[in-house]
PDB file of N, CA and C in Angstrom:
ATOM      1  N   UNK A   1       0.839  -1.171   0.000  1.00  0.00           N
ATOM      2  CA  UNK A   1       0.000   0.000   0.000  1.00  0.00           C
ATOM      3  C   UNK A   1       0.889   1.240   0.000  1.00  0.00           C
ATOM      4  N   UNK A   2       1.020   2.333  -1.014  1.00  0.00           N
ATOM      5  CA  UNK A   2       1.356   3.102  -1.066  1.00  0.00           C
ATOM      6  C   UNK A   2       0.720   4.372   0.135  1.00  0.00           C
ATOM      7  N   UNK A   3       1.892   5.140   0.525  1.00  0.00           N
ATOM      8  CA  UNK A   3       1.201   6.054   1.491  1.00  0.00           C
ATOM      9  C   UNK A   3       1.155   7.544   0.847  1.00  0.00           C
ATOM     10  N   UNK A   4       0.617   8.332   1.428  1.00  0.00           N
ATOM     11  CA  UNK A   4       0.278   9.477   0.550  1.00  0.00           C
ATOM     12  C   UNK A   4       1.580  10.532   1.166  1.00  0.00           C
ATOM     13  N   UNK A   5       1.403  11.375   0.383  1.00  0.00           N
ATOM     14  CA  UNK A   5       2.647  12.833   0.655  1.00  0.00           C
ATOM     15  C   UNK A   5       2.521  12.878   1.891  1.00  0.00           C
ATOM     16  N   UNK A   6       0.874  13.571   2.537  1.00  0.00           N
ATOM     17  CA  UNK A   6       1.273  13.875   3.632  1.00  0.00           C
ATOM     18  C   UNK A   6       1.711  13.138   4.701  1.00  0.00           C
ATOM     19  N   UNK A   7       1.101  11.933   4.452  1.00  0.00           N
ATOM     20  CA  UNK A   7       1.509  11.008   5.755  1.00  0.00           C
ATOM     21  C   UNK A   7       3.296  10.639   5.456  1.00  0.00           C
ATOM     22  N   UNK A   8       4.023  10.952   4.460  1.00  0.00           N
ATOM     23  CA  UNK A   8       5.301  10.818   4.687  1.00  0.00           C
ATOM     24  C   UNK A   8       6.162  12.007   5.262  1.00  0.00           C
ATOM     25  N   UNK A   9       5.255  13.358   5.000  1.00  0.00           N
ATOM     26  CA  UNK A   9       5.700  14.383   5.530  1.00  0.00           C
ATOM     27  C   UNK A   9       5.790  14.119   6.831  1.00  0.00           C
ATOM     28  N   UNK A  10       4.382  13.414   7.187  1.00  0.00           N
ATOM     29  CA  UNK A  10       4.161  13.556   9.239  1.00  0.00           C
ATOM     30  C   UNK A  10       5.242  12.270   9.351  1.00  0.00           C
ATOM     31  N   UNK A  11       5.685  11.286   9.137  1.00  0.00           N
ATOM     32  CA  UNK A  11       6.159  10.468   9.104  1.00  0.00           C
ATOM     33  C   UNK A  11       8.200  11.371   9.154  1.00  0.00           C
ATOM     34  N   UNK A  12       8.330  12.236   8.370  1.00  0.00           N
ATOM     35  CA  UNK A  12       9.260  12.087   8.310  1.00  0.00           C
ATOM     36  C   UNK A  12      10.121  13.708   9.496  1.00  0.00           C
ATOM     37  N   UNK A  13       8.569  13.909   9.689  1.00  0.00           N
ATOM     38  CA  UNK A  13       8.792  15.591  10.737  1.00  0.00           C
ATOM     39  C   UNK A  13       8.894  14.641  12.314  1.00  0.00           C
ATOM     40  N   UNK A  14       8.290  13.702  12.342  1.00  0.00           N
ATOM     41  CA  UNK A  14       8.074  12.501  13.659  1.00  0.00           C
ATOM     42  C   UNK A  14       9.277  12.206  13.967  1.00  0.00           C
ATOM     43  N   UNK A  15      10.016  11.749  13.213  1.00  0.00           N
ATOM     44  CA  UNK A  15      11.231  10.936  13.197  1.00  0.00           C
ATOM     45  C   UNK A  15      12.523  11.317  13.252  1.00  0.00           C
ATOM     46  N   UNK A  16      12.154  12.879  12.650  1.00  0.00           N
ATOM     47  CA  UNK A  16      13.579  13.860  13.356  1.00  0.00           C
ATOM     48  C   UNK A  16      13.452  14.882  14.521  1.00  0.00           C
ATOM     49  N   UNK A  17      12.438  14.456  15.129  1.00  0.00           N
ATOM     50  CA  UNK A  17      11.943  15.034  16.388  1.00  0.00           C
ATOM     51  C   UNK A  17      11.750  14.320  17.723  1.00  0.00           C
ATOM     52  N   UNK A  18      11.986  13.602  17.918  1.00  0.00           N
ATOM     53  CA  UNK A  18      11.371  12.212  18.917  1.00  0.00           C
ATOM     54  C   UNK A  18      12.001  12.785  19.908  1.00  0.00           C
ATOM     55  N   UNK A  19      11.494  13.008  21.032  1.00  0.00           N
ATOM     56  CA  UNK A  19      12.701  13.168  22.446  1.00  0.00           C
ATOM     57  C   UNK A  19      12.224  12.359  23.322  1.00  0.00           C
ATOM     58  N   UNK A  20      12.655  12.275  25.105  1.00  0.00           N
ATOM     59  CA  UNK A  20      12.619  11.566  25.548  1.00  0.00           C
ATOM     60  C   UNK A  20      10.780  11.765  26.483  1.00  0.00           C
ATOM     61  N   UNK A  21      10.188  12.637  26.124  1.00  0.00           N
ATOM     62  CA  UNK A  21       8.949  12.739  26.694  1.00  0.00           C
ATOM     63  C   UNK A  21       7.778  11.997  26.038  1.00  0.00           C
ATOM     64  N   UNK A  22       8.288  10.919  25.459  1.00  0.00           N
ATOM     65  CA  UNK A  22       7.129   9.750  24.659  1.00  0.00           C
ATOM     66  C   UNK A  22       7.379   9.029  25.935  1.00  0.00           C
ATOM     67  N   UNK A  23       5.975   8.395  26.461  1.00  0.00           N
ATOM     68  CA  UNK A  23       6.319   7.119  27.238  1.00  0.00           C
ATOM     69  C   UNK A  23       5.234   6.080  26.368  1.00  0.00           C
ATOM     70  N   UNK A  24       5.261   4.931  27.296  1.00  0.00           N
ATOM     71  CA  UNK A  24       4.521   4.125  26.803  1.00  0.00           C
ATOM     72  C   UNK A  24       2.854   4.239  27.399  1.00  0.00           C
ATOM     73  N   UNK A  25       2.878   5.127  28.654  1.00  0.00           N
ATOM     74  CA  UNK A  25       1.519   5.471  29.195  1.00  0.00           C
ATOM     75  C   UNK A  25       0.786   6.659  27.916  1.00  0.00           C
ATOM     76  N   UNK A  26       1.940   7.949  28.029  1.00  0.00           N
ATOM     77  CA  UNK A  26       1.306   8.792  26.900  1.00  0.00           C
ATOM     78  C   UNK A  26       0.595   8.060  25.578  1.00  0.00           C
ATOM     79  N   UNK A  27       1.319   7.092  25.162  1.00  0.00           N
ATOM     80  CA  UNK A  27       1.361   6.164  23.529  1.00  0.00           C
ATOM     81  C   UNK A  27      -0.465   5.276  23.924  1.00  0.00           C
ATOM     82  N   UNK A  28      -0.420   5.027  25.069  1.00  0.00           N
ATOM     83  CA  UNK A  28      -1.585   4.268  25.241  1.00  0.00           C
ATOM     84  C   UNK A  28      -2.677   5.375  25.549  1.00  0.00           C
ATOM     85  N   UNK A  29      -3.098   6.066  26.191  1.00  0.00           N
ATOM     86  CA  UNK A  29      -3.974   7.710  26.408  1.00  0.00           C
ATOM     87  C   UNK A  29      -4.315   7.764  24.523  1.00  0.00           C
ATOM     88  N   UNK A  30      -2.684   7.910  23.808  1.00  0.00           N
ATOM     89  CA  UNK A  30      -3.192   8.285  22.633  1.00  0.00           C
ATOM     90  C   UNK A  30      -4.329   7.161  22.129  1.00  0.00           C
ATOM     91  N   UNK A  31      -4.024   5.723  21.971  1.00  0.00           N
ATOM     92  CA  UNK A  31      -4.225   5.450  21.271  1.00  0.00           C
ATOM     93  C   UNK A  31      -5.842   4.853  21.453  1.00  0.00           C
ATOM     94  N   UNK A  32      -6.076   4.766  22.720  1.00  0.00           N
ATOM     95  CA  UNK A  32      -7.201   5.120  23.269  1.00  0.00           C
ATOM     96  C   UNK A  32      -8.456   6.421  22.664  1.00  0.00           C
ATOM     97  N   UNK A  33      -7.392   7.632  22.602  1.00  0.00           N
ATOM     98  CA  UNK A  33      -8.563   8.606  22.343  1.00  0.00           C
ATOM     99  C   UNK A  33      -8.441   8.163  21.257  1.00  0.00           C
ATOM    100  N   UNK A  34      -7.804   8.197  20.135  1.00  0.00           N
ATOM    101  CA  UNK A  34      -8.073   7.743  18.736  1.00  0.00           C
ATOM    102  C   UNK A  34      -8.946   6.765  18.608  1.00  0.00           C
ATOM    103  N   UNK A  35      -8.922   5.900  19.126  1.00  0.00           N
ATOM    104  CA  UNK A  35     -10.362   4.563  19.347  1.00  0.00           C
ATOM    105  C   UNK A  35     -11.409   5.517  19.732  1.00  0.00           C
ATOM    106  N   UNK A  36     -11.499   6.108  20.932  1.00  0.00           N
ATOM    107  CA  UNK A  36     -12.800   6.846  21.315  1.00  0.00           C
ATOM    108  C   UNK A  36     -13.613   8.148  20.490  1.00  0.00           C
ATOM    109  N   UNK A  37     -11.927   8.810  20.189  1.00  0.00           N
ATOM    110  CA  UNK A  37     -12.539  10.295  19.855  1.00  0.00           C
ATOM    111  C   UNK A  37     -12.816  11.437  20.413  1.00  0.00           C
ATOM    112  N   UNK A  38     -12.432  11.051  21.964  1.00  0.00           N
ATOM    113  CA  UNK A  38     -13.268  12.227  22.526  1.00  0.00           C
ATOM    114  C   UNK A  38     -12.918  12.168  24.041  1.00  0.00           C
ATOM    115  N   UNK A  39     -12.288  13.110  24.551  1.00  0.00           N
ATOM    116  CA  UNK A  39     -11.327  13.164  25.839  1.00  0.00           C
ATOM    117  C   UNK A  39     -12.241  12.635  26.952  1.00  0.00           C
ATOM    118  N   UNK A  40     -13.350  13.188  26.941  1.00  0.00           N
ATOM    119  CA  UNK A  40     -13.947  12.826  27.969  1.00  0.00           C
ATOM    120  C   UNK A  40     -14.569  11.389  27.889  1.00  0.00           C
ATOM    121  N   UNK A  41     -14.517  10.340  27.030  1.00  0.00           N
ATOM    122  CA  UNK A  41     -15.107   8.966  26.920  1.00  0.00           C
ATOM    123  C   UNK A  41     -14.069   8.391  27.020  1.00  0.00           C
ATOM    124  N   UNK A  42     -12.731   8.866  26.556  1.00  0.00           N
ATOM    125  CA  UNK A  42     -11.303   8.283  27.139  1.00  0.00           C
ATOM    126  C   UNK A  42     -10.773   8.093  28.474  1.00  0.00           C
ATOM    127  N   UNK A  43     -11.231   9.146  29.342  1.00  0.00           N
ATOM    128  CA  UNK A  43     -11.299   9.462  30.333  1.00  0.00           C
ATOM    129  C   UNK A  43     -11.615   8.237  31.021  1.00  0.00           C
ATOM    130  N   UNK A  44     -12.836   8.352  30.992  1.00  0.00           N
ATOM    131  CA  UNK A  44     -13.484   7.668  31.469  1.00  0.00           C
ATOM    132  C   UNK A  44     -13.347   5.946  31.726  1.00  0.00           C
ATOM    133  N   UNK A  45     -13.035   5.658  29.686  1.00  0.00           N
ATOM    134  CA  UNK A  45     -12.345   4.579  29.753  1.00  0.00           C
ATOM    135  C   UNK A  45     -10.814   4.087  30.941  1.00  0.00           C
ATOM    136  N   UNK A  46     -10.427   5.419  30.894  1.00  0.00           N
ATOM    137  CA  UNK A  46      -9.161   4.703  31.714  1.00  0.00           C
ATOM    138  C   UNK A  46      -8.929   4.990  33.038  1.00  0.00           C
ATOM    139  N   UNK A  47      -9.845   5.541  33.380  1.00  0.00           N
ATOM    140  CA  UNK A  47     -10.286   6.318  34.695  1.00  0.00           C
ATOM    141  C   UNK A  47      -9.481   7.466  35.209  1.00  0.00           C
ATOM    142  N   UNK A  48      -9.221   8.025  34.377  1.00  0.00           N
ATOM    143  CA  UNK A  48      -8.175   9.394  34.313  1.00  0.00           C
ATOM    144  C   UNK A  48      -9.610  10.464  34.695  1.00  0.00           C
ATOM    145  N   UNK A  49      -8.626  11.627  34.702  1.00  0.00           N
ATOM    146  CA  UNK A  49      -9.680  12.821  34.299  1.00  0.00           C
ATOM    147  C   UNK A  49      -9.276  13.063  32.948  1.00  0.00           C
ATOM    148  N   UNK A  50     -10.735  14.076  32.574  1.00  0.00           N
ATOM    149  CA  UNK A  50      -9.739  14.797  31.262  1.00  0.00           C
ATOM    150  C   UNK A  50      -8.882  15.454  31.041  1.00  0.00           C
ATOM    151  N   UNK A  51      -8.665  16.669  32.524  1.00  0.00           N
ATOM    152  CA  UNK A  51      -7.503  16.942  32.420  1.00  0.00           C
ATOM    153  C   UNK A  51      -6.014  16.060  31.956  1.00  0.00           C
ATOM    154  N   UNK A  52      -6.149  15.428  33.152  1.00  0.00           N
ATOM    155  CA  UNK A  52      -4.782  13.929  32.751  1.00  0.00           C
ATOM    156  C   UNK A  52      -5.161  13.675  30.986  1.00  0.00           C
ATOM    157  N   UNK A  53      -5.719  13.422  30.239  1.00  0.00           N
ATOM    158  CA  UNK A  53      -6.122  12.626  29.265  1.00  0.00           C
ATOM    159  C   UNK A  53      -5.198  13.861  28.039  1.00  0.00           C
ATOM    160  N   UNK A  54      -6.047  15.187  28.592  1.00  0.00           N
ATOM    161  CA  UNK A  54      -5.603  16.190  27.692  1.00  0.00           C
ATOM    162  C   UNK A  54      -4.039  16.657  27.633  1.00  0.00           C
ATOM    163  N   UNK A  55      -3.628  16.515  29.037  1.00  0.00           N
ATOM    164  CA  UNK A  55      -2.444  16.886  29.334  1.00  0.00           C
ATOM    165  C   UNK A  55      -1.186  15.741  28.670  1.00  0.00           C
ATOM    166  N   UNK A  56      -1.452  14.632  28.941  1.00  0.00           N
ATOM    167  CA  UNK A  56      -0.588  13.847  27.584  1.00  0.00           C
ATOM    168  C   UNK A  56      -0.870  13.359  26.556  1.00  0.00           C
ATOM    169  N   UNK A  57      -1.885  14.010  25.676  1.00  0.00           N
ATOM    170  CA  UNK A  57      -1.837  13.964  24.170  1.00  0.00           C
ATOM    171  C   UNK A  57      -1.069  15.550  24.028  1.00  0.00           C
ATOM    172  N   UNK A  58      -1.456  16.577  25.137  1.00  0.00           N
ATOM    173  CA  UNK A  58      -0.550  17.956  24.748  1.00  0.00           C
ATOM    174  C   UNK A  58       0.867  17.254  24.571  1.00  0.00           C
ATOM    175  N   UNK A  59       0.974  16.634  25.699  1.00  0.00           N
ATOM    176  CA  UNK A  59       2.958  16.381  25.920  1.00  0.00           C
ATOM    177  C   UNK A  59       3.575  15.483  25.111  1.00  0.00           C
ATOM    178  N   UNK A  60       2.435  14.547  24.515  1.00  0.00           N
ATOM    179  CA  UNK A  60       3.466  13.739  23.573  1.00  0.00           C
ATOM    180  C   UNK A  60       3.488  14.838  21.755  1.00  0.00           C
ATOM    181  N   UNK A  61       2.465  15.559  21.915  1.00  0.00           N
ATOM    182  CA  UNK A  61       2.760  16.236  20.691  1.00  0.00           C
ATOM    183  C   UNK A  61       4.255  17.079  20.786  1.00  0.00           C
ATOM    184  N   UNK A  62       4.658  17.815  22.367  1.00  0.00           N
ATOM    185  CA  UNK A  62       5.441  18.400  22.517  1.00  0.00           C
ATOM    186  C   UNK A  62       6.834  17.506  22.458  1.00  0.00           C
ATOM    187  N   UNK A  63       6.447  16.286  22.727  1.00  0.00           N
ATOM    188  CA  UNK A  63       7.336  15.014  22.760  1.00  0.00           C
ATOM    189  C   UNK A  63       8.006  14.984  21.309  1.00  0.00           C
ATOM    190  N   UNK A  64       6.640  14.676  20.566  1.00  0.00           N
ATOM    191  CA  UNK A  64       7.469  14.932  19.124  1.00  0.00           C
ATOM    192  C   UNK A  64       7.834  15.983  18.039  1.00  0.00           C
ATOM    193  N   UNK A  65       7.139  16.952  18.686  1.00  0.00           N
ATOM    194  CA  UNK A  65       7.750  18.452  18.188  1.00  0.00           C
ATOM    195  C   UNK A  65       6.551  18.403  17.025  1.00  0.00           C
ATOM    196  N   UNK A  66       5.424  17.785  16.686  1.00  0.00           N
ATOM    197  CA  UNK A  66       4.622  17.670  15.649  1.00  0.00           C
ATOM    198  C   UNK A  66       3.168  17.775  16.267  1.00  0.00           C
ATOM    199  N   UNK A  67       2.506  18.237  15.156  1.00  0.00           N
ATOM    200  CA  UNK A  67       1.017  18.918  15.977  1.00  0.00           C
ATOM    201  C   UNK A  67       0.002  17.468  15.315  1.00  0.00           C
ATOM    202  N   UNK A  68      -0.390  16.746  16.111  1.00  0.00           N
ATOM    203  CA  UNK A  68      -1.150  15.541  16.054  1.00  0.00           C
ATOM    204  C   UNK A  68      -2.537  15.833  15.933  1.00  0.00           C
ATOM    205  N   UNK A  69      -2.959  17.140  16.292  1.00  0.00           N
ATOM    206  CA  UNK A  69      -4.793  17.712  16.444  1.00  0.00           C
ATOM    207  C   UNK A  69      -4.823  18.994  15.966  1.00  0.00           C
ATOM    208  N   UNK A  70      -6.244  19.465  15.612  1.00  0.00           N
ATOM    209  CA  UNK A  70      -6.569  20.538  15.476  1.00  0.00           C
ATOM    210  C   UNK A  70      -7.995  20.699  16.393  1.00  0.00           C
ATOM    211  N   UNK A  71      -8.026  21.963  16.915  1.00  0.00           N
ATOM    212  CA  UNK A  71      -9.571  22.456  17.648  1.00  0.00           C
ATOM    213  C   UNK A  71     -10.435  22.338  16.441  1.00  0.00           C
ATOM    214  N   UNK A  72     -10.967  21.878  16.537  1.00  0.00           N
ATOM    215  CA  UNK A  72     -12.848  22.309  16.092  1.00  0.00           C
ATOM    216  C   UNK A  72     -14.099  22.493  17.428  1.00  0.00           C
ATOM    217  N   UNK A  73     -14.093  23.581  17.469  1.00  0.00           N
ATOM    218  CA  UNK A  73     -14.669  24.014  18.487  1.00  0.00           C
ATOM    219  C   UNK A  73     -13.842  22.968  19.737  1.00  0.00           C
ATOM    220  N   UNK A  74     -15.082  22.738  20.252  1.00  0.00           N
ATOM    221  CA  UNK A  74     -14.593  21.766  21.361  1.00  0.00           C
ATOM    222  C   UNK A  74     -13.895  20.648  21.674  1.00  0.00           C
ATOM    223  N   UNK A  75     -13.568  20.135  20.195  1.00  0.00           N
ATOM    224  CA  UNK A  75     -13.474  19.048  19.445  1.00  0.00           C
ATOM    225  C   UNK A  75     -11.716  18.405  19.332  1.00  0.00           C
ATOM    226  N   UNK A  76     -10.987  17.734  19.324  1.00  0.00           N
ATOM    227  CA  UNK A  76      -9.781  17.599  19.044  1.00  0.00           C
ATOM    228  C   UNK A  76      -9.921  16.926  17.320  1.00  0.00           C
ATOM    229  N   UNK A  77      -9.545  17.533  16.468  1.00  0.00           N
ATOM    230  CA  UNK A  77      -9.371  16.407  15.321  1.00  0.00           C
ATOM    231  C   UNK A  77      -7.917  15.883  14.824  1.00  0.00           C
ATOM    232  N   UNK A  78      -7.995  15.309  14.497  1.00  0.00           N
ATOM    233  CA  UNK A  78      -6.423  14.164  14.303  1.00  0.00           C
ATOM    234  C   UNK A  78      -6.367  14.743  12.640  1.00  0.00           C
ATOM    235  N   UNK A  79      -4.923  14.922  12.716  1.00  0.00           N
ATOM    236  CA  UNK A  79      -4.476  15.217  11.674  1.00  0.00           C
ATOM    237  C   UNK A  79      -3.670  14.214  11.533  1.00  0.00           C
ATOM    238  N   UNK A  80      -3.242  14.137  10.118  1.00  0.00           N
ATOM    239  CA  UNK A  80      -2.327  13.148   9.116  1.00  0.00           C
ATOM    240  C   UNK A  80      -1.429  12.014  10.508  1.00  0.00           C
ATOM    241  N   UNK A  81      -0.468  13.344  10.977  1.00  0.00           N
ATOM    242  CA  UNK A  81       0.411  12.767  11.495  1.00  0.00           C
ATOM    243  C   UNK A  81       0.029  12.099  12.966  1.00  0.00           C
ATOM    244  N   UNK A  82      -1.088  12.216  13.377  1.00  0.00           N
ATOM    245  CA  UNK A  82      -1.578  11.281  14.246  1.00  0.00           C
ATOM    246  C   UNK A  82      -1.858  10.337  13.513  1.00  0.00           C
ATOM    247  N   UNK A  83      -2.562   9.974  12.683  1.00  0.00           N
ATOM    248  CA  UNK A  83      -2.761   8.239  11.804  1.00  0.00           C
ATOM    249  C   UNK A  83      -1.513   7.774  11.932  1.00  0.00           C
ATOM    250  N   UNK A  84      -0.211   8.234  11.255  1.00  0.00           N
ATOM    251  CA  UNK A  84       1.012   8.167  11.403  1.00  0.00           C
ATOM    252  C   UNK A  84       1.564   7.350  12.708  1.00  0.00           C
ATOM    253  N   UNK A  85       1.563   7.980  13.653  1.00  0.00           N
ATOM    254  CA  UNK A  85       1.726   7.403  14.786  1.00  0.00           C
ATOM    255  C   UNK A  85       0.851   6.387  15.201  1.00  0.00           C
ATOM    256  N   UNK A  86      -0.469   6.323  15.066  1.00  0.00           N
ATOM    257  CA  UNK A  86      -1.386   5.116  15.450  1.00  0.00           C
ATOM    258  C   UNK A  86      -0.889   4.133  14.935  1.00  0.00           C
ATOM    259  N   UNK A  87      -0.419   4.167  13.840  1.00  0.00           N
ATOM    260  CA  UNK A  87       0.327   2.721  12.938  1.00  0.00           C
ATOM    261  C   UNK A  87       1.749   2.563  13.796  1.00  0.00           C
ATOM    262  N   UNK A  88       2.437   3.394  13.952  1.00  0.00           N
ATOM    263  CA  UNK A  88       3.317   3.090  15.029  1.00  0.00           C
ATOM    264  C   UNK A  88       3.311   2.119  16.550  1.00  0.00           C
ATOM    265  N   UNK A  89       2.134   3.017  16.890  1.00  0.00           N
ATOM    266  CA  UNK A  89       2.195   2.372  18.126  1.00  0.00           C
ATOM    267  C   UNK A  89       1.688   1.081  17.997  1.00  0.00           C
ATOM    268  N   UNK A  90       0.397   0.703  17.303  1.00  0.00           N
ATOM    269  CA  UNK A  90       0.140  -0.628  16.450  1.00  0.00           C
ATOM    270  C   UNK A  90       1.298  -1.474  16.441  1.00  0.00           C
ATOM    271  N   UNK A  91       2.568  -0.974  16.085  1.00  0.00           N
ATOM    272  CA  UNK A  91       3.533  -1.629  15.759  1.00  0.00           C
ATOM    273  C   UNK A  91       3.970  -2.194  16.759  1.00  0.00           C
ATOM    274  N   UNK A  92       4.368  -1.352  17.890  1.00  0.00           N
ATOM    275  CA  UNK A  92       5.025  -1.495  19.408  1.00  0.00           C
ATOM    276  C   UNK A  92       4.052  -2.113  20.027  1.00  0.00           C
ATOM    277  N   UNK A  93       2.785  -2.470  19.961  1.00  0.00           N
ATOM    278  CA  UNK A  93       1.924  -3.254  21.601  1.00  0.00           C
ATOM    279  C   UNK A  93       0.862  -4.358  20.898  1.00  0.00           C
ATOM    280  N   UNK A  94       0.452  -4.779  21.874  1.00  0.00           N
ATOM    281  CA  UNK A  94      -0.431  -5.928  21.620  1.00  0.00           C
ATOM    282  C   UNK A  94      -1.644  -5.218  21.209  1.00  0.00           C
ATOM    283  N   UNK A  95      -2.837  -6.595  21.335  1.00  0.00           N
ATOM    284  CA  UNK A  95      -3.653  -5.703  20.912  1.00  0.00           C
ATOM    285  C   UNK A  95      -4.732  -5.160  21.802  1.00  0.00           C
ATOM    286  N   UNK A  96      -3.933  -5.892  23.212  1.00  0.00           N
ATOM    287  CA  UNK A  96      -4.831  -5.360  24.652  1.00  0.00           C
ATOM    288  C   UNK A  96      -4.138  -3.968  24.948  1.00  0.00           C
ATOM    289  N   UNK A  97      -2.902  -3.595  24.738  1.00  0.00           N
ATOM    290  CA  UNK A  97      -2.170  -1.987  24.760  1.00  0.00           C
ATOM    291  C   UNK A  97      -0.951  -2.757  25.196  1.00  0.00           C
ATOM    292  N   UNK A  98      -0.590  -4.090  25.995  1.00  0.00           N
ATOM    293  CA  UNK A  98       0.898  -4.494  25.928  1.00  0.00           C
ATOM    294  C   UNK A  98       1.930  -4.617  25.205  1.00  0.00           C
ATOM    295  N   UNK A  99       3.288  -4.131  25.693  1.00  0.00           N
ATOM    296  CA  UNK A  99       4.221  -3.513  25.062  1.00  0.00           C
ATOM    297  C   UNK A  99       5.158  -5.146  24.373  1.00  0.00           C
ATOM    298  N   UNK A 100       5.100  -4.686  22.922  1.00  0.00           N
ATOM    299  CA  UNK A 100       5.701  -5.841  22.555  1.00  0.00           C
ATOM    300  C   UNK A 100       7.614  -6.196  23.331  1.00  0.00           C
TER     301      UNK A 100
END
């Protein structure tokens, strides 16, 4: 499967940015809201608040120096380079969230 421009752009802005503020808790929060959609049903799922929920999808974006969302209103939407990373972390864990 061929991937498109942008996802090699987010792919390739990811990869010369990585520092040490990725964990494997942040990677799971993400990949969670991406399943859910929506901070506060994530939340919930993991029994965080939303604060906590919001505060490391902020830090792993700051983690990778790449902007993973955009506001719509209230809304977080996932841009390119979040898909990007979902296939990543896909890569790294099971399919309960354990770390390969």
């Amino acid at each position: 499967m061929r991937e498109s421009k942008m996802t090699l752009q987010a792919t390739a802005a990811m990869s010369d940015n990585i520092n040490q503020e990725i964990t494997f808790r942040k990677l799971s929060v993400f990949m969670m809201f991406m399943s859910k959609g929506n901070i506060a049903r994530t939340a919930e799922a993991l029994e965080l608040s939303s604060v906590s929920v919001h505060r490391a999808l902020h830090t792993l974006e700051e983690g990778i120096d790449c902007p993973l969302f955009i506001h719509k209103g209230r809304n977080l939407v996932p841009l390119p380079a979040a898909w990007t990373l979902l296939d990543y972390c896909r890569d790294v864990t099971t399919p309960d969230g354990k770390r390969h």
